[in-house]
C-alpha atoms as a PDB file:
ATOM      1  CA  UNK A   1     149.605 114.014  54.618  1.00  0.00           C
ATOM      2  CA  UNK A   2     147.954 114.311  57.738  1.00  0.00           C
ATOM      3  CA  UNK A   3     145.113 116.998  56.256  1.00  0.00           C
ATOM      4  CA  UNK A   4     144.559 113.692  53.782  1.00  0.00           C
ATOM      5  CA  UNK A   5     144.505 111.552  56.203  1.00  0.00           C
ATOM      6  CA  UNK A   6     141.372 113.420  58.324  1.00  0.00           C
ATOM      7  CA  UNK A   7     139.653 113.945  55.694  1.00  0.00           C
ATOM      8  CA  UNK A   8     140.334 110.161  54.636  1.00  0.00           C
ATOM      9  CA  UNK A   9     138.328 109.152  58.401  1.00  0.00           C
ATOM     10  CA  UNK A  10     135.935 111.974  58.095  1.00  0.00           C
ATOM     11  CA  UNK A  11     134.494 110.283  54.993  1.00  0.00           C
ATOM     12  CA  UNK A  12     134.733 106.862  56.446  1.00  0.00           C
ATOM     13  CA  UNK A  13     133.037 107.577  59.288  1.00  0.00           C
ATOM     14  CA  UNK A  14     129.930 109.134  57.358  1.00  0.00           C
ATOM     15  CA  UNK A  15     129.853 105.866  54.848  1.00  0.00           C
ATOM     16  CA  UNK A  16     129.554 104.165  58.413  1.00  0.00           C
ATOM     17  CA  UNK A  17     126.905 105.998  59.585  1.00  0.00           C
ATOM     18  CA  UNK A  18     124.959 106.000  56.172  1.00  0.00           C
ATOM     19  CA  UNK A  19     125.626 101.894  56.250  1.00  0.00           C
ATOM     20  CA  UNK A  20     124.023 101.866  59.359  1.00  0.00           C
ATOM     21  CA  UNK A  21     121.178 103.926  58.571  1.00  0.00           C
ATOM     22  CA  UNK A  22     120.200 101.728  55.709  1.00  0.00           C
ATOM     23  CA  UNK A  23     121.239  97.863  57.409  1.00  0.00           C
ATOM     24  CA  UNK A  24     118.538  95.992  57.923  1.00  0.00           C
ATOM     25  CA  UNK A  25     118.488  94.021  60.801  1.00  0.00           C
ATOM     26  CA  UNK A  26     116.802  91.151  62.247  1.00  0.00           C
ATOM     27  CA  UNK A  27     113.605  93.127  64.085  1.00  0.00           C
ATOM     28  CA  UNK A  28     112.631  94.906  60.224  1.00  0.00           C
ATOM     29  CA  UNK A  29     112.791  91.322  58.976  1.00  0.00           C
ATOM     30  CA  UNK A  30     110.367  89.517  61.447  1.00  0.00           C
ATOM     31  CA  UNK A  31     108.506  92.940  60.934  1.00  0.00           C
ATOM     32  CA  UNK A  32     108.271  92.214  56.946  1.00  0.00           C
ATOM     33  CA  UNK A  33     107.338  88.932  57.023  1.00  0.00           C
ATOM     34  CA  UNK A  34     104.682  89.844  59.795  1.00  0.00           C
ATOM     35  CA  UNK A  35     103.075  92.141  57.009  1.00  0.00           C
ATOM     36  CA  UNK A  36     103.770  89.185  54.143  1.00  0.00           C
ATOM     37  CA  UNK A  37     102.315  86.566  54.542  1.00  0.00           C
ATOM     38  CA  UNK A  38     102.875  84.727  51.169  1.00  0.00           C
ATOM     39  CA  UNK A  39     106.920  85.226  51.822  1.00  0.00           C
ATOM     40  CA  UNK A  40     106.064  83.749  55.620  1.00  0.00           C
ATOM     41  CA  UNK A  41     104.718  80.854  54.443  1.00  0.00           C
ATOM     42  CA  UNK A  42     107.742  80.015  51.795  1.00  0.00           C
ATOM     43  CA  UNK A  43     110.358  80.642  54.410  1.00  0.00           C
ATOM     44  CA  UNK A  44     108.058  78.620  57.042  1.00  0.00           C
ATOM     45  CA  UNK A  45     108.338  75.602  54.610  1.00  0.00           C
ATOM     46  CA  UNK A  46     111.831  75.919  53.953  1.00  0.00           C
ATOM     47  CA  UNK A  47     112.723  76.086  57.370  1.00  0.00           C
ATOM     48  CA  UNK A  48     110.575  73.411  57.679  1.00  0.00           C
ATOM     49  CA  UNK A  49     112.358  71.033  54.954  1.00  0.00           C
ATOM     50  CA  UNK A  50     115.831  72.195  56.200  1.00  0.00           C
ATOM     51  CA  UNK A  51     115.748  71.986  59.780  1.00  0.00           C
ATOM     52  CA  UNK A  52     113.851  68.509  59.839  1.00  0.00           C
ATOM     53  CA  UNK A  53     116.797  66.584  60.974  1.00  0.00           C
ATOM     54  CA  UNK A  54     117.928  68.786  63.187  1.00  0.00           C
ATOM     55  CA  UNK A  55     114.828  69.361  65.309  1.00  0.00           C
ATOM     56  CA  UNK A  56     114.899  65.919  65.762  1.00  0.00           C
ATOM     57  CA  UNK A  57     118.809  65.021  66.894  1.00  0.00           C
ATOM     58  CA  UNK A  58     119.487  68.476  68.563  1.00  0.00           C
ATOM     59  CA  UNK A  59     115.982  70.475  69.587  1.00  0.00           C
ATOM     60  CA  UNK A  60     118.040  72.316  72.026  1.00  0.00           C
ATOM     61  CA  UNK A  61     120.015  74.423  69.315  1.00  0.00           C
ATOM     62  CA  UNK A  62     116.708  75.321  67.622  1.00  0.00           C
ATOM     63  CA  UNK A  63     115.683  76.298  71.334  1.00  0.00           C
ATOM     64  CA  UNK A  64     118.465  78.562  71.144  1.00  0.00           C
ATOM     65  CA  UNK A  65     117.293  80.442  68.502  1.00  0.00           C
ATOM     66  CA  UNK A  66     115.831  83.882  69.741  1.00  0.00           C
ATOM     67  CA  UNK A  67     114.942  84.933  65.976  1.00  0.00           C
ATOM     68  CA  UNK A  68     113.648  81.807  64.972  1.00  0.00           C
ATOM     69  CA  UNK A  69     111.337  81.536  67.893  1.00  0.00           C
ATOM     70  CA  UNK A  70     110.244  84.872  67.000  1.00  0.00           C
ATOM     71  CA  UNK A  71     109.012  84.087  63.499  1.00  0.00           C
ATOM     72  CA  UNK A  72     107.139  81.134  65.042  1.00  0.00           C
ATOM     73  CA  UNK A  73     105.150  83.407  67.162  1.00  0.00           C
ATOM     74  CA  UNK A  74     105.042  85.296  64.182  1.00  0.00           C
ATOM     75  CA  UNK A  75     103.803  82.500  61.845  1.00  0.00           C
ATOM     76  CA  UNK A  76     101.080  81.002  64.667  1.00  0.00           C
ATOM     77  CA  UNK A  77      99.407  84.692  64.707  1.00  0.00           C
ATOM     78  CA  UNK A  78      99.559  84.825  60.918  1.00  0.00           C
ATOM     79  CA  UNK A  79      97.954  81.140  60.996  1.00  0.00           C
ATOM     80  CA  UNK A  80      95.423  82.224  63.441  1.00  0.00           C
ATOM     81  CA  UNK A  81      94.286  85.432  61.629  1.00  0.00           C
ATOM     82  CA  UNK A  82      93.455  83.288  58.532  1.00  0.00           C
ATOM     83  CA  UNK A  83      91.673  80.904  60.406  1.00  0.00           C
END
């Protein structure tokens, strides 16, 4: 039982590590969307529709948002480049 048992974590612990091989995080999304523009823009107007009411009765939780600043920067340099 124990044999079964290490063998049992040994291949856990390599799904693990393959998992996190392969996860994609936030950085090699803001890095996509850097090099797509067209799926930029989409998400900039959702974000847009969604977040309208909240930008206006609570600007300090989208303040809080490290990621979503990030794309901003993101979607000003893309806007720029086009310009």
């Amino acid at each position: 039982m124990k044999n079964y048992f290490k063998q049992f974590v040994l291949i856990l612990e390599k799904k693990v590590q393959l998992r996190q091989k392969y996860a994609i995080n936030e950085e090699a999304i803001l890095s996509y969307l850097k090099e797509n523009h067209t799926t930029a823009k989409k998400l900039k107007d959702i974000l847009e529709l969604e977040l309208t009411h909240i930008k206006q009765v609570r600007p300090d939780i989208i303040a809080s948002w490290k990621y979503y600043a990030e794309f901003e920067k993101i979607w000003e340099k893309l806007e720029l480049s086009r310009s």
